[in-house]
Protein backbone atom coordinates (compact mmCIF):
# COMPACT_ATOMS: atom_id res chain seq x y z
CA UNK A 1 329.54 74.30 113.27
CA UNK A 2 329.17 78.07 113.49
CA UNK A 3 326.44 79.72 111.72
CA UNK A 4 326.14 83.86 111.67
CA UNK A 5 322.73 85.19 111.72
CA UNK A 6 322.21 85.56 108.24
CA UNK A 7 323.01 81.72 107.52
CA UNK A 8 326.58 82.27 106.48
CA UNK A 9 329.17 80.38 108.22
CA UNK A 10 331.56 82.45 110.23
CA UNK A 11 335.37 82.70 108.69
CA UNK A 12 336.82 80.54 111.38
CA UNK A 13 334.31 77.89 111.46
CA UNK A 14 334.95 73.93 111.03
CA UNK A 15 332.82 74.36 107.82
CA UNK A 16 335.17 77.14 106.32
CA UNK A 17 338.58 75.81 107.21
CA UNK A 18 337.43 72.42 106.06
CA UNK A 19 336.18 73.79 102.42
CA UNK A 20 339.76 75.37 102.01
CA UNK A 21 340.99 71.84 101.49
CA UNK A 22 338.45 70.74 98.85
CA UNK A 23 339.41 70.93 95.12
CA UNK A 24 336.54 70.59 93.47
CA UNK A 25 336.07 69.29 90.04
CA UNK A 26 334.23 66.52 88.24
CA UNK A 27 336.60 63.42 89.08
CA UNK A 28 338.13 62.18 92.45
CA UNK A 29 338.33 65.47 95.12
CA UNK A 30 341.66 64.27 96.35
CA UNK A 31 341.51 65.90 99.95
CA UNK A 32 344.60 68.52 100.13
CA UNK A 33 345.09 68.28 103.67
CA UNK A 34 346.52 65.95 106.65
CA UNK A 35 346.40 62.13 105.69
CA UNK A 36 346.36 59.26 107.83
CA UNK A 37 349.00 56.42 107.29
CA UNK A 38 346.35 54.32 105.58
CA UNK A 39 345.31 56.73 102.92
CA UNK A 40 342.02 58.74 104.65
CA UNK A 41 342.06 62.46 104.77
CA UNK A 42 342.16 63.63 108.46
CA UNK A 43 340.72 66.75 109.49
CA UNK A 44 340.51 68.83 113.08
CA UNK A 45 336.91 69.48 114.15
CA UNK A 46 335.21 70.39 117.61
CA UNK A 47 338.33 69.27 119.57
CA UNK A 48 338.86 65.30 117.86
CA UNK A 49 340.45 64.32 114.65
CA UNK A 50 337.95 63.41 111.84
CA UNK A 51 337.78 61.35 108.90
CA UNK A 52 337.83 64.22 105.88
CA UNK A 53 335.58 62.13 103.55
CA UNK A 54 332.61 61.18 106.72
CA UNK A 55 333.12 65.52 107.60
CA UNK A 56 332.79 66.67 103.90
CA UNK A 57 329.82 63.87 103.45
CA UNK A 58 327.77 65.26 106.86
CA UNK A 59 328.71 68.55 105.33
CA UNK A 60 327.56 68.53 101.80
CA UNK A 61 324.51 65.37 101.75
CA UNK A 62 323.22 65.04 105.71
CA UNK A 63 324.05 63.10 108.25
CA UNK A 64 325.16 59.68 108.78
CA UNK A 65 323.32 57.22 110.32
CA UNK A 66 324.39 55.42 113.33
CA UNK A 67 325.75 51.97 112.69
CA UNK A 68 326.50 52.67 108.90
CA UNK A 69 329.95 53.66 106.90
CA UNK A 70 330.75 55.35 104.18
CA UNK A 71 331.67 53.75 101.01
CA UNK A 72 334.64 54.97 98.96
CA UNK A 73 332.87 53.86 95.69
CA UNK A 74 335.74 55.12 93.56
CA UNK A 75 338.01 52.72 95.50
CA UNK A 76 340.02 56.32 96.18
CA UNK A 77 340.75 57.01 100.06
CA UNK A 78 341.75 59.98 99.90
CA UNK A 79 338.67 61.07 97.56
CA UNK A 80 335.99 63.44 99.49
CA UNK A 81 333.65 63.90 96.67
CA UNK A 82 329.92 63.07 97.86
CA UNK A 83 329.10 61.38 94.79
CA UNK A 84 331.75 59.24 95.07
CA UNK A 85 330.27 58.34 98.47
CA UNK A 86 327.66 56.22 99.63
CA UNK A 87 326.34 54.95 103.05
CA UNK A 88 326.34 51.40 103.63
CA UNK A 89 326.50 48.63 106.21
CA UNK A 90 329.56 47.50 107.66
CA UNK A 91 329.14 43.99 105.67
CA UNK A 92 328.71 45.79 102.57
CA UNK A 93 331.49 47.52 102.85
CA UNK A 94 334.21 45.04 103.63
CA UNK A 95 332.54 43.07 101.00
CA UNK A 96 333.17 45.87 98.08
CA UNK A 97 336.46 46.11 98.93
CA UNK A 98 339.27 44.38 97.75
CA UNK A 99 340.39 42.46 100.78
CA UNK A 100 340.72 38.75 101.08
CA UNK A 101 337.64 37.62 102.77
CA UNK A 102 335.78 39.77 99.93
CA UNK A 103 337.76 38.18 96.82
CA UNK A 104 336.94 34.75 98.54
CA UNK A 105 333.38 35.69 98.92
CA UNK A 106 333.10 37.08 95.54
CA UNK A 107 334.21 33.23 94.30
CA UNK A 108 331.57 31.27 92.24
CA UNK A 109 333.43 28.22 92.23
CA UNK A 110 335.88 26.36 94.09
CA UNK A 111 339.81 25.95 92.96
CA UNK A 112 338.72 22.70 91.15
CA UNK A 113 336.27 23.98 89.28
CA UNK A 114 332.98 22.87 91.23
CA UNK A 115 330.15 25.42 91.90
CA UNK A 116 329.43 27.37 95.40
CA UNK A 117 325.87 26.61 94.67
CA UNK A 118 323.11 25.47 97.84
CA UNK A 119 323.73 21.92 97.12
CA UNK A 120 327.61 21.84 96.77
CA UNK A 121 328.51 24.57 99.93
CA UNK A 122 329.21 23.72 103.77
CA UNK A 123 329.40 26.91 105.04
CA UNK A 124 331.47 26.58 108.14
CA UNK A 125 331.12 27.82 111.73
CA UNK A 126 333.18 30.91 111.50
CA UNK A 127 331.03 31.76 107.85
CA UNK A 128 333.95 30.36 105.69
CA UNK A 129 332.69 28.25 102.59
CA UNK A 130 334.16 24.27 102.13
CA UNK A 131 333.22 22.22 98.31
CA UNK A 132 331.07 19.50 99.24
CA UNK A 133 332.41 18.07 96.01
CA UNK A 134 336.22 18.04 97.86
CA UNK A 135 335.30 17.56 100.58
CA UNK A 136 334.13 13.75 99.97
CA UNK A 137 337.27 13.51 97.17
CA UNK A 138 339.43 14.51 100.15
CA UNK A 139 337.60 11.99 102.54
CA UNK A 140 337.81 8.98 100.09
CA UNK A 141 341.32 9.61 99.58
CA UNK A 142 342.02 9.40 103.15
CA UNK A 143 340.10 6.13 103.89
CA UNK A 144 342.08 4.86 101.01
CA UNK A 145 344.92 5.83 102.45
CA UNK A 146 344.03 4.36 105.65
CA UNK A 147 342.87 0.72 103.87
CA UNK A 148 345.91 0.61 101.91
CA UNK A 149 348.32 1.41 105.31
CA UNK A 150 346.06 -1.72 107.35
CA UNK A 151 347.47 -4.50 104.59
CA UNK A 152 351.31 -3.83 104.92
């Protein structure tokens, strides 16, 4: 970013071209320039294509810290308003949002009923989450299956 001598930012800076797309207000700040497919605001700045909402964040609070994201808390993507923003950890993020593995982990309870408590939860391997509770229904059900196949 360009700064003049007296702390202004020169006309054809990043920092001027990038507040010409900002409509400020009290809600959402739906970014008024180039949009990605999935929805983020895209902007040009010191020769790569940036992520509007990370530019007008670094801009406007600080800098980001390595390793962390930035939380669309508004659920908006296209929404560049720093208090609708906050810096989190990858994890955190995916778990916010409204994706699959975050509805699943979100889950109290299994699809019977049965709590994903300490006592009743196998958590798998890859981090998924089995009901002890089914788990043995399912396993009783199969030996019975098996008994009842070994008389006929």
């Amino acid at each position: 970013m360009r700064r003049n001598g007296d702390g202004t930012y020169a006309v054809d800076s990043p920092v001027h071209r990038l507040l010409e797309f900002l409509p400020f207000g009290d809600e959402c700040w739906e970014w008024q320039g180039n949009r990605r497919a999935n929805g983020y605001g895209s902007f040009w700045m010191d020769g790569s294509s940036r992520l509007a909402h990370r530019a007008v964040y670094e801009l406007l609070v600080g800098p980001i810290p390595d390793g962390l994201q930035i939380d669309h808390l508004c659920r908006n993507r296209a929404c560049v308003n720093p208090s609708h923003l906050e810096v989190v950890d990858a994890r955190t993020n995916v778990l916010r949002s409204m994706n699959l593995a975050a509805l699943n982990a979100r889950k109290t309870h299994c699809k019977h009923g049965h709590p994903f408590d300490e006592a009743n939860t196998a958590v798998l391997a890859n981090g998924s989450r089995r009901c002890r509770t089914c788990g043995r229904a399912k396993t009783a059900a199969y030996r019975a299956r098996l008994k009842g196949d070994s008389h006929e």
